[in-house]
N, C-alpha and C. Protein backbone atom coordinates (compact mmCIF):
# COMPACT_ATOMS: atom_id res chain seq x y z
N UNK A 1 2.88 15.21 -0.84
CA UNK A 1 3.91 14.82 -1.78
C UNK A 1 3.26 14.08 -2.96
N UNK A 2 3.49 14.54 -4.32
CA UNK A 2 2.83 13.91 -5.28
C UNK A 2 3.77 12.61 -5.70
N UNK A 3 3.10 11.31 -6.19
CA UNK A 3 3.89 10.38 -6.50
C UNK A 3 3.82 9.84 -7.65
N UNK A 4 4.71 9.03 -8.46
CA UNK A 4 4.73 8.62 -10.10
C UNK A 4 5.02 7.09 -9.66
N UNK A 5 4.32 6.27 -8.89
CA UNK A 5 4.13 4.69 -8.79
C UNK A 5 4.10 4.06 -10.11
N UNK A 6 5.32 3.67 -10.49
CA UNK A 6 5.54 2.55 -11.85
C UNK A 6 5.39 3.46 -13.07
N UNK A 7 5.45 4.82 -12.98
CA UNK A 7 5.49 5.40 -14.21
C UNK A 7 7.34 5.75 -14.22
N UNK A 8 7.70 5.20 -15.23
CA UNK A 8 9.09 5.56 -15.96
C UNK A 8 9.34 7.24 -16.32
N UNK A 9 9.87 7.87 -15.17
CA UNK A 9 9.85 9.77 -15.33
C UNK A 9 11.14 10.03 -15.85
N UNK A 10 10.93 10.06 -17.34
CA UNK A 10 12.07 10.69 -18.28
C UNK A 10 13.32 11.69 -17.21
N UNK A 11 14.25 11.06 -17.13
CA UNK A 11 15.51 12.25 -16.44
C UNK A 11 17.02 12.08 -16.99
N UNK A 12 17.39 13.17 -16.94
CA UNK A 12 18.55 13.49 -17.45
C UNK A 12 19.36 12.77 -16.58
N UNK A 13 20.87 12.30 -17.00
CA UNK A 13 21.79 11.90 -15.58
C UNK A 13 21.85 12.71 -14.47
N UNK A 14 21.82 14.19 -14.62
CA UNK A 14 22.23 15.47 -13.69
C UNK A 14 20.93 15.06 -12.57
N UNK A 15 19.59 14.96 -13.37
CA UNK A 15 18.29 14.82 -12.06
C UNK A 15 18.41 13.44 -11.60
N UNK A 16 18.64 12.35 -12.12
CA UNK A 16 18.21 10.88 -11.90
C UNK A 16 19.70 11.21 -10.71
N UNK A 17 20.82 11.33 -10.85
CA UNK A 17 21.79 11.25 -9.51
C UNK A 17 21.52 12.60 -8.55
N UNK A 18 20.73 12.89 -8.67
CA UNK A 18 20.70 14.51 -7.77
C UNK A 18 19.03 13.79 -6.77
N UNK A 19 18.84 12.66 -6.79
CA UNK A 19 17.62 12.06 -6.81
C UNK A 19 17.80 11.73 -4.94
N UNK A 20 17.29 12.16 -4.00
CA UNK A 20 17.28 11.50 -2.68
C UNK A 20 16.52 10.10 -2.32
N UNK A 21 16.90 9.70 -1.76
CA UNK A 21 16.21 8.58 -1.08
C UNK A 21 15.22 8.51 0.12
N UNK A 22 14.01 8.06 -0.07
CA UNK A 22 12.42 8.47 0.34
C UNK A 22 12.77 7.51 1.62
N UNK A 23 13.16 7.57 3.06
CA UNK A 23 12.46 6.81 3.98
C UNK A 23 11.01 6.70 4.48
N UNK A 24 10.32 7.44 4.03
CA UNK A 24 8.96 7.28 3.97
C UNK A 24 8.40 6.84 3.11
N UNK A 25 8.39 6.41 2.09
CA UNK A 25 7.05 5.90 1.00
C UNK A 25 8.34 4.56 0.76
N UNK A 26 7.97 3.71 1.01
CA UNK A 26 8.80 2.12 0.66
C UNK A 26 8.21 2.04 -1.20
N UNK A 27 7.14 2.14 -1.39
CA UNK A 27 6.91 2.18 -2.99
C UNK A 27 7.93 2.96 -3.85
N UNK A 28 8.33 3.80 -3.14
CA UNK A 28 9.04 5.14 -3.78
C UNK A 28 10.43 5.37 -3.88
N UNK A 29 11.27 4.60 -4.30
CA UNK A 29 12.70 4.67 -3.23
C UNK A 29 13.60 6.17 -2.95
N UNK A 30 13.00 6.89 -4.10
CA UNK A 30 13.34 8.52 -4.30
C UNK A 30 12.53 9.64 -4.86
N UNK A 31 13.23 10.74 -4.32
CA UNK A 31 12.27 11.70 -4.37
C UNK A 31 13.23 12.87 -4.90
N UNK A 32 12.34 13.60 -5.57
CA UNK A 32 12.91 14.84 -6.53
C UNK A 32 12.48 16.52 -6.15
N UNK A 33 12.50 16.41 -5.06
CA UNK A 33 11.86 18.19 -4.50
C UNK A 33 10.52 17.30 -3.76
N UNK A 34 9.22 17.53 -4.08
CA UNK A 34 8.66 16.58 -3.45
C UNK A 34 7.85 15.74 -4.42
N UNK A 35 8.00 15.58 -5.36
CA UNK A 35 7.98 14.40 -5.91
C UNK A 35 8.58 13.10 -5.88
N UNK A 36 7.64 12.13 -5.55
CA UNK A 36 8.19 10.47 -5.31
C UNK A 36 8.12 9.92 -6.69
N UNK A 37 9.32 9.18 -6.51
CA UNK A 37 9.94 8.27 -7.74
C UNK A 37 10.08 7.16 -7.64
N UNK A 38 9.87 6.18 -8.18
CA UNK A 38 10.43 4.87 -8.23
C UNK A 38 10.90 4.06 -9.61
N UNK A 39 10.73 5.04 -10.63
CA UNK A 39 10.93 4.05 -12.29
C UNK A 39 11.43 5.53 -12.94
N UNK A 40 12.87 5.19 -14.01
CA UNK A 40 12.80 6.21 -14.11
C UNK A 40 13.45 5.75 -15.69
N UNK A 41 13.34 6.27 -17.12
CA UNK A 41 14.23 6.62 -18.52
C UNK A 41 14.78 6.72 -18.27
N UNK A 42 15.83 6.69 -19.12
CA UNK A 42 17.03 7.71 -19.73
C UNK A 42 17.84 7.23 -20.78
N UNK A 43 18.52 7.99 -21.67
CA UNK A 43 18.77 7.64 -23.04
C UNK A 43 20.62 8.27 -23.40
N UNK A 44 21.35 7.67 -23.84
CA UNK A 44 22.39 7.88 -23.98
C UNK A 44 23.17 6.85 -24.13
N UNK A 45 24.57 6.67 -24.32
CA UNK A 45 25.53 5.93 -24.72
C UNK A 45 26.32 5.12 -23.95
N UNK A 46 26.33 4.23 -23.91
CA UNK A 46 27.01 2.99 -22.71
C UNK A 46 28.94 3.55 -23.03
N UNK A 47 29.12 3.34 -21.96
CA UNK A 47 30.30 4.15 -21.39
C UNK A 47 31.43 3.24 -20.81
N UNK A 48 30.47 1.84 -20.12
CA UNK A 48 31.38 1.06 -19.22
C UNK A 48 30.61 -0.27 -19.48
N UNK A 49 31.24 -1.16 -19.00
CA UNK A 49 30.58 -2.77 -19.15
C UNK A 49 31.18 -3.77 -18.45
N UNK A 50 30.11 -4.41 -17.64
CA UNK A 50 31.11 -5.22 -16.79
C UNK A 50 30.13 -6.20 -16.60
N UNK A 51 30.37 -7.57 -17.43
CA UNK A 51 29.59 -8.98 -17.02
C UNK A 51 29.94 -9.93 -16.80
N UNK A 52 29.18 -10.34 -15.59
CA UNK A 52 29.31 -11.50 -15.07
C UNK A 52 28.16 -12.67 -15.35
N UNK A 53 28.79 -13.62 -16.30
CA UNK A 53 27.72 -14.57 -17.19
C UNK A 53 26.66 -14.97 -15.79
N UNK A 54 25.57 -15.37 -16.05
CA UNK A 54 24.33 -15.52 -15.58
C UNK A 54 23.97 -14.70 -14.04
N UNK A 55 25.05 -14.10 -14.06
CA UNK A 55 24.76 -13.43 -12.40
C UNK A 55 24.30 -11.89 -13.02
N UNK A 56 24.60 -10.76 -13.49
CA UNK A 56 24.59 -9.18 -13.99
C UNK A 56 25.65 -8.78 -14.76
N UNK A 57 24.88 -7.65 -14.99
CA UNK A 57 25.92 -6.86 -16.36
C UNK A 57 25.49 -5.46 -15.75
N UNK A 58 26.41 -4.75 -15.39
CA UNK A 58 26.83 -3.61 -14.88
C UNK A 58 27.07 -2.79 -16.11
N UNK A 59 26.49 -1.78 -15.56
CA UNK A 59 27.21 -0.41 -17.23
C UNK A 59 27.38 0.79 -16.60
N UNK A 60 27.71 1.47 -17.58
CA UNK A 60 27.01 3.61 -17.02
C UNK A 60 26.36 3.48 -18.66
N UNK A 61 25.73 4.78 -18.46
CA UNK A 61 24.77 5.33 -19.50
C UNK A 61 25.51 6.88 -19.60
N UNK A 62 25.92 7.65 -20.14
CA UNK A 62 26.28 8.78 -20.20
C UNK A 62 25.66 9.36 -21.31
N UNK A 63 24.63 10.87 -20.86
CA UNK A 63 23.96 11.38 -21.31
C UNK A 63 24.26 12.86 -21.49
N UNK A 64 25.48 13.38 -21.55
CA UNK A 64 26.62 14.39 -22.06
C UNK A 64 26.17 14.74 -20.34
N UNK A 65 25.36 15.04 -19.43
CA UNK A 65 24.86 15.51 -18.11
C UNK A 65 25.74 14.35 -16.82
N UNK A 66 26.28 13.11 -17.25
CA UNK A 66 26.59 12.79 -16.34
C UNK A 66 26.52 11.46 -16.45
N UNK A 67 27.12 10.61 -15.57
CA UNK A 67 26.54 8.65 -15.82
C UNK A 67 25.82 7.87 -15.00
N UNK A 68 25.06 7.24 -15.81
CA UNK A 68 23.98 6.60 -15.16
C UNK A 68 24.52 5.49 -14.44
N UNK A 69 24.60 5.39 -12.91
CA UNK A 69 25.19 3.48 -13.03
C UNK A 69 23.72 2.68 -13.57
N UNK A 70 24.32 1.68 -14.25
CA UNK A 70 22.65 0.43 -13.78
C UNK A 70 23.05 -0.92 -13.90
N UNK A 71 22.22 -1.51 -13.83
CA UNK A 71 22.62 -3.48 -13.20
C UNK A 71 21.06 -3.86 -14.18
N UNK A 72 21.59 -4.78 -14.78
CA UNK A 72 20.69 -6.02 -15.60
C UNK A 72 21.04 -7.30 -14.56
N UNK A 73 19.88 -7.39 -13.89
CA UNK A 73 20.48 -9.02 -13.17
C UNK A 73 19.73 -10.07 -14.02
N UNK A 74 21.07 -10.54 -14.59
CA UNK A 74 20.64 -12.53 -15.47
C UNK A 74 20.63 -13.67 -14.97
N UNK A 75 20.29 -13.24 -12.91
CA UNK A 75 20.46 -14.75 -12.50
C UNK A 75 19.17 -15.10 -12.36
N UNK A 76 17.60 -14.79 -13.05
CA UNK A 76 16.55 -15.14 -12.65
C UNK A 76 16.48 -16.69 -12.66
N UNK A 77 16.87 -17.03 -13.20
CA UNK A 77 17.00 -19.19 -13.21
C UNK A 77 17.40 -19.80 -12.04
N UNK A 78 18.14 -18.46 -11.10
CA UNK A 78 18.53 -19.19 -9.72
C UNK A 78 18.23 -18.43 -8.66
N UNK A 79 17.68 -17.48 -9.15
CA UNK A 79 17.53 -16.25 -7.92
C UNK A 79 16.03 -16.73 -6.88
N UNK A 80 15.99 -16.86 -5.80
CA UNK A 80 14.95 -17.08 -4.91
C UNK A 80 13.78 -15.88 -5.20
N UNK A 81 14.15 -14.86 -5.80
CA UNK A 81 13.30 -13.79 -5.65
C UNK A 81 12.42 -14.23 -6.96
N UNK A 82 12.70 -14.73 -7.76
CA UNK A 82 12.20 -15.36 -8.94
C UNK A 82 10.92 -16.80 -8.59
N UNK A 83 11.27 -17.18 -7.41
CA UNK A 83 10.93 -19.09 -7.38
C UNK A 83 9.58 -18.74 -7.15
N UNK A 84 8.53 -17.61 -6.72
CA UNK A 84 7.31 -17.62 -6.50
C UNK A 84 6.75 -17.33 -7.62
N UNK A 85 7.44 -17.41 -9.03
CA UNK A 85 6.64 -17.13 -10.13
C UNK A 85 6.73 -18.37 -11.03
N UNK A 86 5.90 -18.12 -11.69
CA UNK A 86 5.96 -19.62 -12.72
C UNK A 86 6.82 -20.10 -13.46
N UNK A 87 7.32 -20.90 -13.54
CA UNK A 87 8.78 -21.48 -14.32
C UNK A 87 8.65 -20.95 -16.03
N UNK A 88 7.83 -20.93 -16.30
CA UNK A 88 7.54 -20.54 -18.17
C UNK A 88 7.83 -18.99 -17.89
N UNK A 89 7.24 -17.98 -16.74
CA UNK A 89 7.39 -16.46 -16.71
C UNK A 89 8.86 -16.42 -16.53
N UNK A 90 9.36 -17.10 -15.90
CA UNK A 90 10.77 -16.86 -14.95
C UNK A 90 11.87 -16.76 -16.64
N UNK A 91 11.33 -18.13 -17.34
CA UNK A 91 12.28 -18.34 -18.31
C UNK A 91 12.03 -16.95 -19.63
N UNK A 92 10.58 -16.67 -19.55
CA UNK A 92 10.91 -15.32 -20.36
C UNK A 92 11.32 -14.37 -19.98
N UNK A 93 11.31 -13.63 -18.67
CA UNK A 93 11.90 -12.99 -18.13
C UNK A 93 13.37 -13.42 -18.44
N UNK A 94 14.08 -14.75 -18.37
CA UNK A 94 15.46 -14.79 -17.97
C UNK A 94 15.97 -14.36 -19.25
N UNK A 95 15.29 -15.08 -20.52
CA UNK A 95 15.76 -15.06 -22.29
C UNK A 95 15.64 -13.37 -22.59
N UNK A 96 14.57 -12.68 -21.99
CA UNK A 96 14.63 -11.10 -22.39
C UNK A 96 15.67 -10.24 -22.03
N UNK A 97 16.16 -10.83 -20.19
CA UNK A 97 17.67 -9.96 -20.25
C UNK A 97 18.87 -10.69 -20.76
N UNK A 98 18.95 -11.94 -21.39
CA UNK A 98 19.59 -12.19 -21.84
C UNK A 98 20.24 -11.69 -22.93
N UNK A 99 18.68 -11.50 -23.80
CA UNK A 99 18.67 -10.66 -24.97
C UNK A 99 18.92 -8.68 -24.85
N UNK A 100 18.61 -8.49 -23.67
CA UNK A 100 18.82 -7.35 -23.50
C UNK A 100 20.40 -6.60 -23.52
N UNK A 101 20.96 -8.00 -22.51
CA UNK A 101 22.54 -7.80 -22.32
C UNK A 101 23.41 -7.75 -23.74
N UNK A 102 23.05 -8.48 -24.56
CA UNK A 102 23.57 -8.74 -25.82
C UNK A 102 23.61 -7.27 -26.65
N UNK A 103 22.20 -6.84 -26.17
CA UNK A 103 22.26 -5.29 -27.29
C UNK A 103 23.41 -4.33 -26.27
N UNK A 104 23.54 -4.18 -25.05
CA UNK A 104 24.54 -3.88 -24.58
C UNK A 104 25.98 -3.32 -24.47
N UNK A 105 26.63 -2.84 -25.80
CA UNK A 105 28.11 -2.79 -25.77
C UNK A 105 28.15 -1.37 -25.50
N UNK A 106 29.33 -1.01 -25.47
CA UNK A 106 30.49 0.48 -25.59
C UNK A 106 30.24 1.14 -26.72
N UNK A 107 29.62 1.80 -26.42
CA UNK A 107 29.56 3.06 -28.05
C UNK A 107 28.04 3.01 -28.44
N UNK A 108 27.54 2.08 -27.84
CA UNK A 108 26.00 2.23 -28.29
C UNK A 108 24.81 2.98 -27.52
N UNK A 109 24.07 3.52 -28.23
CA UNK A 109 22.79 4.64 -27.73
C UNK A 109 22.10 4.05 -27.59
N UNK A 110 21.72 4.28 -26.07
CA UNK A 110 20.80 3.11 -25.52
C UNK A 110 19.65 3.45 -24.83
N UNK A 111 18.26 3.22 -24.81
CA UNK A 111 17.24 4.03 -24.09
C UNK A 111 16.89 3.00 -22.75
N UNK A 112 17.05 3.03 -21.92
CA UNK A 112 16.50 2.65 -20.49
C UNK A 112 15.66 2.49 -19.63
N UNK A 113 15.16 2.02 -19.32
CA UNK A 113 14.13 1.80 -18.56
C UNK A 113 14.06 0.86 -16.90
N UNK A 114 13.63 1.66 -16.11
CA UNK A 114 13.97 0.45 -14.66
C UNK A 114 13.68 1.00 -13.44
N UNK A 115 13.88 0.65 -12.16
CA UNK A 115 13.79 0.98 -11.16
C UNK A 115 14.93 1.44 -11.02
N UNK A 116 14.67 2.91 -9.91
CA UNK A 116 15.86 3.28 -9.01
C UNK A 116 15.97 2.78 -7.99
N UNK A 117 17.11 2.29 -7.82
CA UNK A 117 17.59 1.34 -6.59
C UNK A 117 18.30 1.97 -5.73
N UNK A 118 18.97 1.71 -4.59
CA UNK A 118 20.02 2.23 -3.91
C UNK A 118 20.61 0.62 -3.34
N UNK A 119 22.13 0.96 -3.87
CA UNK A 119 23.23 -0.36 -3.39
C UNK A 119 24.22 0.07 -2.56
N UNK A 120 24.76 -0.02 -1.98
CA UNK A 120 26.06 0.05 -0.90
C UNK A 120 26.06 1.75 -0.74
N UNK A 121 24.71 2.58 -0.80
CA UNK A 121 24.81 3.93 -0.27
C UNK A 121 24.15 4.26 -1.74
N UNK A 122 24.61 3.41 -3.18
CA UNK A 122 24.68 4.44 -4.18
C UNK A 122 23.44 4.16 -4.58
N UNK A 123 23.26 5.27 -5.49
CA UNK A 123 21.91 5.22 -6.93
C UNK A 123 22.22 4.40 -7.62
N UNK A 124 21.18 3.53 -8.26
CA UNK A 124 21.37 3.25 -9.53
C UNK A 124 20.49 2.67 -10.18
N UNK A 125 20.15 2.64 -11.05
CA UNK A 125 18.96 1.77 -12.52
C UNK A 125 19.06 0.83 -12.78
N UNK A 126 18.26 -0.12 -11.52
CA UNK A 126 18.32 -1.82 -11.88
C UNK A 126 16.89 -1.72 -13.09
N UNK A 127 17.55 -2.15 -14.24
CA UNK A 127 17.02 -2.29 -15.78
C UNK A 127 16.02 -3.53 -15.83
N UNK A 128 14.68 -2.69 -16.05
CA UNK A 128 14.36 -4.02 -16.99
C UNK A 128 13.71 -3.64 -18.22
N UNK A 129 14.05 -2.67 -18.74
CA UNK A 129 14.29 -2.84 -20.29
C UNK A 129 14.95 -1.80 -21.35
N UNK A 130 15.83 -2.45 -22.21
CA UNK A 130 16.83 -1.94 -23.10
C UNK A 130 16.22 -1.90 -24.45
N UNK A 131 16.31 -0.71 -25.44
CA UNK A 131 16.04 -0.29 -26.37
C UNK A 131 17.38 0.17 -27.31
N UNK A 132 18.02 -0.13 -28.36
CA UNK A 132 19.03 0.77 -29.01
C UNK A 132 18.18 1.35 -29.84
N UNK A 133 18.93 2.74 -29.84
CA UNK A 133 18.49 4.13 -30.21
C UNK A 133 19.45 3.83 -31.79
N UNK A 134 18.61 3.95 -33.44
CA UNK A 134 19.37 3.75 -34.14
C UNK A 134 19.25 5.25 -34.52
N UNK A 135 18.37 5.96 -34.17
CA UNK A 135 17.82 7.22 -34.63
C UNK A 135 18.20 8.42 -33.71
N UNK A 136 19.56 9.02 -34.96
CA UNK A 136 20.72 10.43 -34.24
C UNK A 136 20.09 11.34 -33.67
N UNK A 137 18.93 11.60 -33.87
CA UNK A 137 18.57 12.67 -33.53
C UNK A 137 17.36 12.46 -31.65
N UNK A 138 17.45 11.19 -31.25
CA UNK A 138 16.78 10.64 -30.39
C UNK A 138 17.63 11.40 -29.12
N UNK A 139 18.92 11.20 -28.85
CA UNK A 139 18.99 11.98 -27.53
C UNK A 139 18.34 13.45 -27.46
N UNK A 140 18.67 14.29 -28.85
CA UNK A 140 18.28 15.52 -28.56
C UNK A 140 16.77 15.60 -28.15
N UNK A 141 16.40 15.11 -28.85
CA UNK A 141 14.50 14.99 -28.62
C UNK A 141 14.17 14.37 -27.05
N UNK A 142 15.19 13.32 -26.94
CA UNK A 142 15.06 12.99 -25.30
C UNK A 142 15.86 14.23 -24.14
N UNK A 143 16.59 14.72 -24.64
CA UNK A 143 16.95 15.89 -24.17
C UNK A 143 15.60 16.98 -23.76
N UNK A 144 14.84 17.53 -24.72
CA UNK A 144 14.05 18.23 -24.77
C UNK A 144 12.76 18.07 -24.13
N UNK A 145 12.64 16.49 -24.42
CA UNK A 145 11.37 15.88 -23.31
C UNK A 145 11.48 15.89 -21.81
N UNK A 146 12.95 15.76 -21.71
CA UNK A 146 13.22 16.12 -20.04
C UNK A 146 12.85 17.20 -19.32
N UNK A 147 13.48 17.99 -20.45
CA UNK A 147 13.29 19.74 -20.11
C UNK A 147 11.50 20.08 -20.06
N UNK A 148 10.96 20.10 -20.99
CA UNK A 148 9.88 20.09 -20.88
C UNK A 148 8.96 19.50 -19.54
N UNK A 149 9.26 18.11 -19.55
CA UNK A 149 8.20 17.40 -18.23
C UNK A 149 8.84 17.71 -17.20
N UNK A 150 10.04 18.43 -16.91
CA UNK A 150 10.55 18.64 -15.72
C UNK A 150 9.61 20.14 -15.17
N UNK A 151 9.50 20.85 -16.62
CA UNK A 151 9.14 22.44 -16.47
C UNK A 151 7.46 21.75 -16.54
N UNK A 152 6.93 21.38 -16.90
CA UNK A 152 5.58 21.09 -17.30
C UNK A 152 4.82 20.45 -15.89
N UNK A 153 5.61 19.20 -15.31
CA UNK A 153 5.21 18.10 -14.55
C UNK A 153 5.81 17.70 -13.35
N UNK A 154 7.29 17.61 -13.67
CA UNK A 154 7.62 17.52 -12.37
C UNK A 154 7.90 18.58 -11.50
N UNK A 155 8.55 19.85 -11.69
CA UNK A 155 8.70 20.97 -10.85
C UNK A 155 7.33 21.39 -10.29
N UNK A 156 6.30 21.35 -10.32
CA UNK A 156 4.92 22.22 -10.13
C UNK A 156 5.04 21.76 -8.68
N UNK A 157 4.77 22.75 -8.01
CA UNK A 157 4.54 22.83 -6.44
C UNK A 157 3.13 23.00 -6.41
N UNK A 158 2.47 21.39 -5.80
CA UNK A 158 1.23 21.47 -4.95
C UNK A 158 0.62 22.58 -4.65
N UNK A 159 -0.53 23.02 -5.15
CA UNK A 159 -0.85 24.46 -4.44
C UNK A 159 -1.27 23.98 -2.52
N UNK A 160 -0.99 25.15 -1.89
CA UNK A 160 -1.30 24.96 -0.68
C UNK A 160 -2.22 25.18 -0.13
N UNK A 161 -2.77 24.86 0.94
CA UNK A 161 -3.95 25.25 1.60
C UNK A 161 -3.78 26.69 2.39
N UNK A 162 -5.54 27.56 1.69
CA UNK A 162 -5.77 28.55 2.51
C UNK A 162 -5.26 28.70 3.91
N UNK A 163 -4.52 29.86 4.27
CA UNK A 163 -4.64 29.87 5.92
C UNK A 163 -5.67 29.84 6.56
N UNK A 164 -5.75 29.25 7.85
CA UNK A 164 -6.64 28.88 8.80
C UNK A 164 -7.05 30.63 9.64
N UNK A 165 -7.97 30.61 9.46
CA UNK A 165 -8.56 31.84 9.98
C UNK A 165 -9.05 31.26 11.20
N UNK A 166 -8.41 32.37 12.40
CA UNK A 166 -8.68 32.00 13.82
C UNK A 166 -9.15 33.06 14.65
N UNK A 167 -10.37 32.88 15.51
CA UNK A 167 -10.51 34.20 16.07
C UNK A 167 -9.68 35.07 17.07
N UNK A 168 -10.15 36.12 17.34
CA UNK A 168 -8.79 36.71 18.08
C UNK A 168 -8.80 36.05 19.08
N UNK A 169 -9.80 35.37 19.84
CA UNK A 169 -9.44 34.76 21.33
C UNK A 169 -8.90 33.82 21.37
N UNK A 170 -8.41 33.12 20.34
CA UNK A 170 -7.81 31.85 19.86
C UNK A 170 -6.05 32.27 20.00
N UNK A 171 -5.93 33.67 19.54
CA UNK A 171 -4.78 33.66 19.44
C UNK A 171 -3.96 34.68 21.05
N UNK A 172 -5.14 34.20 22.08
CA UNK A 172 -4.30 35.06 23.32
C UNK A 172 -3.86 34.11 24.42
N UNK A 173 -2.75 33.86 24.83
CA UNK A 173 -2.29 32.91 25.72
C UNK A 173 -1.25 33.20 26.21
């Protein structure tokens, strides 16, 4: 199984939710045919919004293919998962999704970046980082990059190994 460890793999909504969940590779939380995933793009227009001041900001991403869920969590100032890092990292980390949430609204083209997660069964793109797209012509081109690295990079099936040549006495039992 080939794997993309911390590389962000450009996907459309249709592949990023069509995405299984890897019980074998813990690095990986999903897998795409047999490709392992764990970070994944995607670019399109915020659809939904739902925040809760210093705890997350919930959205979809809709990319004409379908909606992305994803979660910005803004409780790094209180979160335990945070306390083993240095108080100066924690606070830029906390001010960047702060700032992230802000670019955030309904109607805006937004490029994505994050881990795929799985929450109460579901998919979704816990974010850590937001880009607005001011430039119209950016989904199509992100459109096309999908298509491409999907046909280019991710579809390619591993070549397999030669068959094992066995003598005939091997094969009488």
């Amino acid at each position: 199984m080939e794997a993309l460890h911390n590389t962000d793999v450009k996907l459309l909504a249709f592949d990023f939710l069509s995405l299984t969940p890897s019980s074998t590779q813990p690095n990986a939380v999903c897998r795409r045919d047999t490709l392992l995933i764990s970070r994944a793009e995607t670019l399109g227009v915020v659809t939904s919004r739902e925040h809760k001041p210093d705890i997350f900001l919930r959205f979809t991403i809709d990319d004409g293919t379908g909606c992305i869920p994803c979660v910005l969590w803004l409780n790094q100032l209180t979160s335990p998962y945070h306390s083993r890092r240095s108080p100066p990292d924690v606070r830029l980390i906390a001010e960047s999704a702060r700032n992230f949430a802000t670019l955030i609204q309904i109607g805006v083209s937004a490029r994505v970046r994050g881990k795929a997660t799985i929450y109460r069964g579901k998919l979704q793109l816990t974010v850590s980082d937001v880009f607005v797209e001011r430039d119209p012509n950016a989904e199509t081109l992100h459109w096309l990059q999908c298509i491409r690295l999907a046909q280019k990079c991710y579809d390619i099936v591993p070549p397999s190994l030669p068959p094992i040549k066995r003598k005939a006495n091997d094969l009488k039992d």
